[in-house]
Protein backbone atom coordinates (compact mmCIF):
# COMPACT_ATOMS: atom_id res chain seq x y z
CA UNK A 1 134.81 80.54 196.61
CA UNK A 2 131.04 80.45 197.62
CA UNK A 3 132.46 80.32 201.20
CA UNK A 4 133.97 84.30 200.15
CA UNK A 5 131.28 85.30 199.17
CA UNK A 6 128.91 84.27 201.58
CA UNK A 7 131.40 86.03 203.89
CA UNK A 8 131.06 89.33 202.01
CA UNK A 9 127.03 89.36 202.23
CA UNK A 10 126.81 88.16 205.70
CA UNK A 11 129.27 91.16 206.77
CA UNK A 12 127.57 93.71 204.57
CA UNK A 13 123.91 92.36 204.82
CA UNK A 14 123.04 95.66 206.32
CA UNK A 15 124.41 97.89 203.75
CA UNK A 16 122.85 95.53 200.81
CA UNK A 17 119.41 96.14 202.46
CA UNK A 18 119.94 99.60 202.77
CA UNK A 19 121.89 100.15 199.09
CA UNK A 20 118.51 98.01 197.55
CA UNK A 21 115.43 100.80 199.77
CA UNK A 22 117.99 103.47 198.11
CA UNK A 23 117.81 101.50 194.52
CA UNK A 24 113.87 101.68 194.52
CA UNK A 25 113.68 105.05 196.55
CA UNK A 26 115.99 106.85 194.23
CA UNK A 27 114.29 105.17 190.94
CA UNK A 28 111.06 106.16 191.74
CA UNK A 29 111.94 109.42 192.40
CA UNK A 30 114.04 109.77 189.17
CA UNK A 31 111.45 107.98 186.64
CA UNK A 32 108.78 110.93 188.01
CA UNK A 33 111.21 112.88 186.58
CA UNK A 34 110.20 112.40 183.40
CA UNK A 35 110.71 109.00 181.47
CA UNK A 36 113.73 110.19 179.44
CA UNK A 37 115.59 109.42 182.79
CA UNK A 38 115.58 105.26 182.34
CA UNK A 39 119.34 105.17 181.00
CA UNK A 40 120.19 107.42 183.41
CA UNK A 41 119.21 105.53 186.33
CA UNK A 42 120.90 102.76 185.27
CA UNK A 43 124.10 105.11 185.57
CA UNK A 44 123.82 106.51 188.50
CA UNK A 45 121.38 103.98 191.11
CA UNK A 46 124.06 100.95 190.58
CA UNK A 47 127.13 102.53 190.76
CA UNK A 48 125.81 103.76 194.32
CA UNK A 49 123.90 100.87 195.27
CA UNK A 50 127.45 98.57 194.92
CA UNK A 51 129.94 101.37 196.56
CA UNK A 52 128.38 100.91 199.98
CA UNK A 53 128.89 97.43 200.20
CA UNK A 54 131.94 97.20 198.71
CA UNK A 55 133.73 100.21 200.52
CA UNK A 56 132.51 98.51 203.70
CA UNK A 57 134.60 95.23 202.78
CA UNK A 58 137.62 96.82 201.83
CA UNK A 59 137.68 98.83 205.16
CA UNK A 60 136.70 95.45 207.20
CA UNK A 61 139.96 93.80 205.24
CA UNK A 62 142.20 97.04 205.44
CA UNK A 63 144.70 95.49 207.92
CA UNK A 64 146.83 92.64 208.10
CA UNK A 65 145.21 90.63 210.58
CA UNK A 66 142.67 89.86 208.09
CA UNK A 67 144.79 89.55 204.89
CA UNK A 68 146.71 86.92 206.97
CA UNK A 69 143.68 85.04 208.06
CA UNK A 70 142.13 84.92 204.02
CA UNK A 71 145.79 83.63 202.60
CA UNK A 72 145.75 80.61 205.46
CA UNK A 73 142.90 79.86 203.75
CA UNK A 74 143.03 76.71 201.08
CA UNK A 75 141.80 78.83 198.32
CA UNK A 76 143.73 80.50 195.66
CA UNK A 77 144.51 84.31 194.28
CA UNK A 78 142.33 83.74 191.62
CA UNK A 79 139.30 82.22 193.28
CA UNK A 80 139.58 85.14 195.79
CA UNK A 81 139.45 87.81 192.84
CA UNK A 82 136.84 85.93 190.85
CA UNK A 83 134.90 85.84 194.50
CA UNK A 84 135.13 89.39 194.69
CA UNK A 85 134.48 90.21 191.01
CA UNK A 86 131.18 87.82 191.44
CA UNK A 87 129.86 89.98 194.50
CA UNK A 88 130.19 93.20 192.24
CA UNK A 89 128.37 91.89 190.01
CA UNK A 90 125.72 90.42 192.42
CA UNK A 91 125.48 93.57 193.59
CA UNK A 92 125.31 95.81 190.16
CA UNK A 93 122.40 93.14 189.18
CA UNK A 94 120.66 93.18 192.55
CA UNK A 95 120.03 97.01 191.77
CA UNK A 96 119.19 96.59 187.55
CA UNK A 97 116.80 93.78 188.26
CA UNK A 98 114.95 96.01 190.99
CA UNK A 99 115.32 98.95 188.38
CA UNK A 100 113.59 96.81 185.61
CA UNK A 101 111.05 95.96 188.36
CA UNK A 102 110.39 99.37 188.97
CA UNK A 103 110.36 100.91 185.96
CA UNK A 104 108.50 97.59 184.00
CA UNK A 105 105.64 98.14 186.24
CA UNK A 106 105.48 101.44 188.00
CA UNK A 107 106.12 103.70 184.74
CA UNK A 108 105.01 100.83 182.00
CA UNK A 109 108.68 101.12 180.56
CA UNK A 110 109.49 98.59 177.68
CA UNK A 111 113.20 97.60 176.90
CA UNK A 112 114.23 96.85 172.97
CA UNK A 113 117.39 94.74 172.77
CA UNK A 114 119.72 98.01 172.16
CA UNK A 115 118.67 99.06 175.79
CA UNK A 116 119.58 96.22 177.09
CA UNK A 117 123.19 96.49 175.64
CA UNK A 118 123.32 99.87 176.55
CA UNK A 119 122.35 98.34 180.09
CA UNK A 120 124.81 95.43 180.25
CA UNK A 121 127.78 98.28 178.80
CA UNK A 122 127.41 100.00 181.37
CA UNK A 123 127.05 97.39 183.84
CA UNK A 124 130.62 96.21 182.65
CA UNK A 125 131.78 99.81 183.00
CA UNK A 126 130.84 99.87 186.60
CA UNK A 127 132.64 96.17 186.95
CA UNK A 128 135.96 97.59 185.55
CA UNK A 129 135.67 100.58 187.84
CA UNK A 130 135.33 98.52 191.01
CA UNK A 131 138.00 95.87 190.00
CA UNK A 132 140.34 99.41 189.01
CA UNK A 133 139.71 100.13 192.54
CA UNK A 134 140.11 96.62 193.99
CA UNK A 135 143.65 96.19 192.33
CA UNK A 136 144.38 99.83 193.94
CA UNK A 137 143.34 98.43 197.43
CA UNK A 138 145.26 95.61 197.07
CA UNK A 139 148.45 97.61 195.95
CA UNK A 140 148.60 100.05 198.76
CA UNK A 141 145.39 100.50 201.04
CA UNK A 142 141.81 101.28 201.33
CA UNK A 143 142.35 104.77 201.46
CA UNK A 144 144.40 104.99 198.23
CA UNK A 145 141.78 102.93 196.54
CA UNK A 146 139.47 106.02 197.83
CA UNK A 147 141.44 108.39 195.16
CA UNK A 148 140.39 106.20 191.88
CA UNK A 149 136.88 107.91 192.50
CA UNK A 150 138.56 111.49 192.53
CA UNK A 151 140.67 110.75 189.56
CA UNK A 152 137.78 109.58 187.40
CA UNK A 153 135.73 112.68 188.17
CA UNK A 154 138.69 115.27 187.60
CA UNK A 155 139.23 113.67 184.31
CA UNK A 156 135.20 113.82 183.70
CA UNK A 157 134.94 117.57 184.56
CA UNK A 158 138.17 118.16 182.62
CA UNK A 159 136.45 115.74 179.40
CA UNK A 160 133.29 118.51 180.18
CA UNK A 161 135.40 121.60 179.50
CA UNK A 162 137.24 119.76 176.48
CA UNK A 163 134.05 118.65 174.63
CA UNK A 164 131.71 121.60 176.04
CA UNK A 165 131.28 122.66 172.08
CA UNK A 166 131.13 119.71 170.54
CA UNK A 167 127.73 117.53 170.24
CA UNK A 168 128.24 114.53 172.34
CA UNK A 169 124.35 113.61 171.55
CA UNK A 170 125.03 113.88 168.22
CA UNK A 171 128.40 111.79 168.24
CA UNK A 172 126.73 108.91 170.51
CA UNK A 173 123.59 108.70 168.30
CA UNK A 174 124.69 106.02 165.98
CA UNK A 175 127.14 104.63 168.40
CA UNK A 176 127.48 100.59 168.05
CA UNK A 177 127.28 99.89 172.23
CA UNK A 178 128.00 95.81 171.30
CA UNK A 179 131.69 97.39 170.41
CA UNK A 180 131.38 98.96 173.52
CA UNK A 181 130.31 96.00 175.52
CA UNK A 182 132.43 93.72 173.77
CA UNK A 183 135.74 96.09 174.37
CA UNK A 184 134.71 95.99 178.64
CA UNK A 185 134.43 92.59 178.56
CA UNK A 186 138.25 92.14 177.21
CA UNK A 187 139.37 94.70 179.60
CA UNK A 188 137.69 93.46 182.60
CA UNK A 189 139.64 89.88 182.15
CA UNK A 190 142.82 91.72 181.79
CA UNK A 191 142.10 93.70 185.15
CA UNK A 192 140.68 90.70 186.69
CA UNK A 193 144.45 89.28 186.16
CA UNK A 194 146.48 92.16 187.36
CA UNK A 195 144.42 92.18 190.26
CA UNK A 196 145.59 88.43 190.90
CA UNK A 197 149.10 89.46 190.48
CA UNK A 198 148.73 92.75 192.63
CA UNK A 199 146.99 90.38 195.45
CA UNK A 200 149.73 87.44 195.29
CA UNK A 201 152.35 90.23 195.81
CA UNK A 202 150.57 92.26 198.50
């Protein structure tokens, strides 16, 4: 397993060094924003920072030469998903720690224990979007796994029109985010096992 994911930094050592100068680059730029913008960051700098890397593999793997050469070797369908789900998340912490870096001591920001669950929710969003788009990839291509990232922002901009009059801030106020967090966790362990199935069958 460490052997897979060795292989997926070595290839995409170039893109993790560029996705981290675009973590601190874009982070700095935000937080001068105004400070309001620390959850924010956190949504938008790692879902960015992990989608170079991980588009990169998937096109590097998108033919059969390759598929063929990773099932010769002696590992199985689960260690090669759990491989893959580990490098996502190596790569959504790479760019949290170097926002807490960042915004701990270049804008004096403090974090209470609800922002870090707010943090680690949305961390575990990210996860389930990138194993959503893994099991896609292994279903049918690299391409199609391209569309999940069209699909989730129709259904966003179509969410926007639906709840354009109602108070979101409001709504989310005295939201319970360990519910939240405890609810991704469940679901990313039942997508981590279609995944297996949707690899074994590919």
């Amino acid at each position: 397993m460490f052997a897979l994911i060795k292989k997926d930094i070595i290839f995409t050592k170039k893109w993790i060094l560029l996705s981290v100068v675009y973590a601190v680059v874009a982070t700095w730029l935000i937080m001068h924003e105004g400070a309001t913008n620390i959850l924010f960051t956190f949504f938008l700098v790692p879902f960015f920072v992990t989608s170079l890397p991980f588009t990169k593999i998937m096109s590097i793997e998108d033919n059969s030469d390759t598929r063929d050469f990773i099932r010769r070797l002696l590992v199985s369908k689960y260690l090669v998903v759990f491989s893959r789900a580990v490098f996502i998340l190596f790569m959504l912490l790479i760019s949290s720690i170097s926002l807490f870096v960042i915004q701990t001591i270049g804008f004096n920001v403090v974090y209470n224990t609800d922002m870090l669950i707010k943090i680690a929710s949305i961390i575990l969003i990210f996860l389930l979007y990138f194993m959503l788009q893994l099991g896609v990839f292994y279903k049918y291509s690299y391409h199609a796994s391209q569309s999940i990232l069209v699909i989730i922002s129709f259904a966003v901009i179509v969410l926007g029109f639906i709840t354009e009059n109602i108070d979101l801030v409001k709504y989310f106020k005295n939201f319970d985010w360990s519910i939240l967090l405890f609810i991704m966790a469940i679901i990313n362990v039942v997508v981590y096992f279609i995944d297996t199935k949707l690899y074994a069958g590919k």
